[in-house]
C-alpha atoms as a PDB file:
ATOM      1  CA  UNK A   1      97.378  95.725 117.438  1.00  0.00           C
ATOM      2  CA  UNK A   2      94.744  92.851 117.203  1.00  0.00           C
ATOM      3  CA  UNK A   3      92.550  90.944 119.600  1.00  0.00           C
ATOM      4  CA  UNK A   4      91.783  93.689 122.057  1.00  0.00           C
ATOM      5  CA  UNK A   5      87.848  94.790 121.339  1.00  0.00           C
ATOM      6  CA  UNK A   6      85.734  94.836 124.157  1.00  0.00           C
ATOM      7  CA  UNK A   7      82.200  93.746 124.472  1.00  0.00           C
ATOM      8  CA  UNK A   8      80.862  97.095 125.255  1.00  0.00           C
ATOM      9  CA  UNK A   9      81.523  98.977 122.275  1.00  0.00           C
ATOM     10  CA  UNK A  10      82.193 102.050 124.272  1.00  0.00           C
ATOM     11  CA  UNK A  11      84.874 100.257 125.980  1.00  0.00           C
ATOM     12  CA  UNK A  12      88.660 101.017 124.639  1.00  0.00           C
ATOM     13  CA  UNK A  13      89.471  97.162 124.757  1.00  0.00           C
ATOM     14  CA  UNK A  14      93.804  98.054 124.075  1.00  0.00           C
ATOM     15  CA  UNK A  15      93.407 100.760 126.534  1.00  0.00           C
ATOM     16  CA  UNK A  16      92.037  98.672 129.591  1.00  0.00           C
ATOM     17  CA  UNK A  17      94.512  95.552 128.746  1.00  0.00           C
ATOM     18  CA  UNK A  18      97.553  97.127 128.168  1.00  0.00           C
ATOM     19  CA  UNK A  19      96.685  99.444 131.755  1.00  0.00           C
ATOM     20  CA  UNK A  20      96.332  96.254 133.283  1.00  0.00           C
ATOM     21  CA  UNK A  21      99.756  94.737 132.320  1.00  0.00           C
ATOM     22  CA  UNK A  22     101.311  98.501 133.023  1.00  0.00           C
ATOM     23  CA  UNK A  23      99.406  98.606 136.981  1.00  0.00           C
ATOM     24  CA  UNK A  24      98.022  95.223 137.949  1.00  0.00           C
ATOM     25  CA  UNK A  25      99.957  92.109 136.226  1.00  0.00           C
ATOM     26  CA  UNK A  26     102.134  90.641 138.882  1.00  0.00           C
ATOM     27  CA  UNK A  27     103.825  93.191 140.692  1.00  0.00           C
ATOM     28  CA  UNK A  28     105.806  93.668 143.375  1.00  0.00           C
ATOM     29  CA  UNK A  29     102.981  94.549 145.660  1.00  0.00           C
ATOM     30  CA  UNK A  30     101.145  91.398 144.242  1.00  0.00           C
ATOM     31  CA  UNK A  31      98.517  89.878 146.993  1.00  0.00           C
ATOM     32  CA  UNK A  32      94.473  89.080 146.899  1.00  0.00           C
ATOM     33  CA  UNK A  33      93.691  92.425 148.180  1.00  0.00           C
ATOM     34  CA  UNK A  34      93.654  93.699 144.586  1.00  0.00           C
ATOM     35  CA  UNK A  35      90.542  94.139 142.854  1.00  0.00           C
ATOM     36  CA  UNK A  36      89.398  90.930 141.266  1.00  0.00           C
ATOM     37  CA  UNK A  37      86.336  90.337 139.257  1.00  0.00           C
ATOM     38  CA  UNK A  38      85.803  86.565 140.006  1.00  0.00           C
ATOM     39  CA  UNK A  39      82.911  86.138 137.414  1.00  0.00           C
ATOM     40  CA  UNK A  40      85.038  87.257 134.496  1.00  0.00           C
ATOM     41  CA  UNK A  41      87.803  85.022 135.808  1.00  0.00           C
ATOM     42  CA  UNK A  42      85.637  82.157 136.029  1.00  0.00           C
ATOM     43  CA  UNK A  43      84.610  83.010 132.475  1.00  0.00           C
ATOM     44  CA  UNK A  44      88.083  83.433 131.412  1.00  0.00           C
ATOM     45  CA  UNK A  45      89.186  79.985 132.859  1.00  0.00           C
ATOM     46  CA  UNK A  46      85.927  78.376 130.878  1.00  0.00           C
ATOM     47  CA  UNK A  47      87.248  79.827 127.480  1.00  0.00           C
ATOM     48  CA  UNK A  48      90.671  78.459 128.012  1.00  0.00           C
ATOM     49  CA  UNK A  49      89.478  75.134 129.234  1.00  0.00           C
ATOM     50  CA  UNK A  50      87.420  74.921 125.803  1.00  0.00           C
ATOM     51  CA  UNK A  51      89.661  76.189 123.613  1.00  0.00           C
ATOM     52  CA  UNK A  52      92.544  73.884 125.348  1.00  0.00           C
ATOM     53  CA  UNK A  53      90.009  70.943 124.661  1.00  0.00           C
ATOM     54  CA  UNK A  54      88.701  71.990 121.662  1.00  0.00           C
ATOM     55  CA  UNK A  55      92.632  71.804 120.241  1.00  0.00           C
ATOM     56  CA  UNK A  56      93.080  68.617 122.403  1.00  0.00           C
ATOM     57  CA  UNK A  57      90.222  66.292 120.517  1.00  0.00           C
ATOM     58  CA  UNK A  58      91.612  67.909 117.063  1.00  0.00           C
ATOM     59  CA  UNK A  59      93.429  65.384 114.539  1.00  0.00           C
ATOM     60  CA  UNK A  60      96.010  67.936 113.113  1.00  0.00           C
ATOM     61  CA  UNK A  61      98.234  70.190 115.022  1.00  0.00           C
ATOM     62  CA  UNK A  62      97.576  73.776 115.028  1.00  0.00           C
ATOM     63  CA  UNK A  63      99.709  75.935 112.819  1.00  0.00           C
ATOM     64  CA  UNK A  64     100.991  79.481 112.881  1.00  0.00           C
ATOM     65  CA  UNK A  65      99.154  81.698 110.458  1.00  0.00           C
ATOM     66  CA  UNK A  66     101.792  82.643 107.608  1.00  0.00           C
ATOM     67  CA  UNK A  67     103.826  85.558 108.093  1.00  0.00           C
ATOM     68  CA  UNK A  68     103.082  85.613 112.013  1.00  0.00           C
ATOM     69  CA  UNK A  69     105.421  86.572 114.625  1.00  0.00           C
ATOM     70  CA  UNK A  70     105.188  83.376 116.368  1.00  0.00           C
ATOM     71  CA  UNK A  71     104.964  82.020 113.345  1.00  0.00           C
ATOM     72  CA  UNK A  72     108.723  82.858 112.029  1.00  0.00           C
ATOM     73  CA  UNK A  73     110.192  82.247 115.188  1.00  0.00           C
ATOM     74  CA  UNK A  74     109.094  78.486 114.974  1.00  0.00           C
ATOM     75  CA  UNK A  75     110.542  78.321 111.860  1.00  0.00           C
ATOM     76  CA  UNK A  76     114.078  79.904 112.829  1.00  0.00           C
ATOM     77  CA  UNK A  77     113.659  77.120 115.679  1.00  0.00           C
ATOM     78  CA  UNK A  78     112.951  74.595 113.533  1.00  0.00           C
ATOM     79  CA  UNK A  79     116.025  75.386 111.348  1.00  0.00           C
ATOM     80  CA  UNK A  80     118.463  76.033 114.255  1.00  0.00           C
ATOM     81  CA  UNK A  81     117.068  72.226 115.610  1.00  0.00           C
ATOM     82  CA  UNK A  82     115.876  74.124 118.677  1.00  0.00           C
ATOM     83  CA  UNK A  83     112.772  73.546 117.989  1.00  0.00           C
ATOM     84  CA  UNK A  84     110.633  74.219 121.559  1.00  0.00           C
ATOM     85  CA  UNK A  85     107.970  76.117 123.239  1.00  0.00           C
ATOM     86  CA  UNK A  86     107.036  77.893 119.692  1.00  0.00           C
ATOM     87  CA  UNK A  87     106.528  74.554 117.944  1.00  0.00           C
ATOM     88  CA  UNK A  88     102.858  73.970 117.079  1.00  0.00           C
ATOM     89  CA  UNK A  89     101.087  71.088 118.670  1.00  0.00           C
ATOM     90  CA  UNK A  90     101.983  68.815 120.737  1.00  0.00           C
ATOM     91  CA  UNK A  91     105.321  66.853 120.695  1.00  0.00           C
ATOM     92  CA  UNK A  92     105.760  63.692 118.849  1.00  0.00           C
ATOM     93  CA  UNK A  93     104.986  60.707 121.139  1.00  0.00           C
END
């Protein structure tokens, strides 16, 4: 599994995200009394911003690296003519 290193090297990047979806993403018990580091979500919400901009002031679309999961589900899409959520870029204006 990709995209999971950490910063800290000693850190087991997989480990701590995949615990986090398993104990902390949305459950039922789901308030603001959990544990929340709001300088890494501010940091988090500054990545996405630039990367959603970054994309946004592009000239081409984005596109699925070959063989990737996403990737071949856009293309079943695309062939079915339910082409939606997986399609890459933004819709035709």
């Amino acid at each position: 599994m990709k995209g999971f290193k950490a910063v800290d090297p000693k850190l087991n990047g997989k480990e701590i995200a995949l615990e986090w979806e398993k104990t902390r993403h949305h459950p039922a018990q789901d308030d603001m009394n959990q544990p929340l580091n709001f300088d890494a979500a501010a940091k988090f919400t500054r990545v996405d911003f630039a990367v959603g901009y970054l994309l946004a002031e592009e000239t081409t679309r984005p596109t699925w690296n070959q063989g990737d999961f996403f990737a071949e589900l856009a293309k079943k899409e695309q062939q079915t003519g339910k082409a939606g959520a997986l399609q890459a870029g933004p819709p035709e204006r």
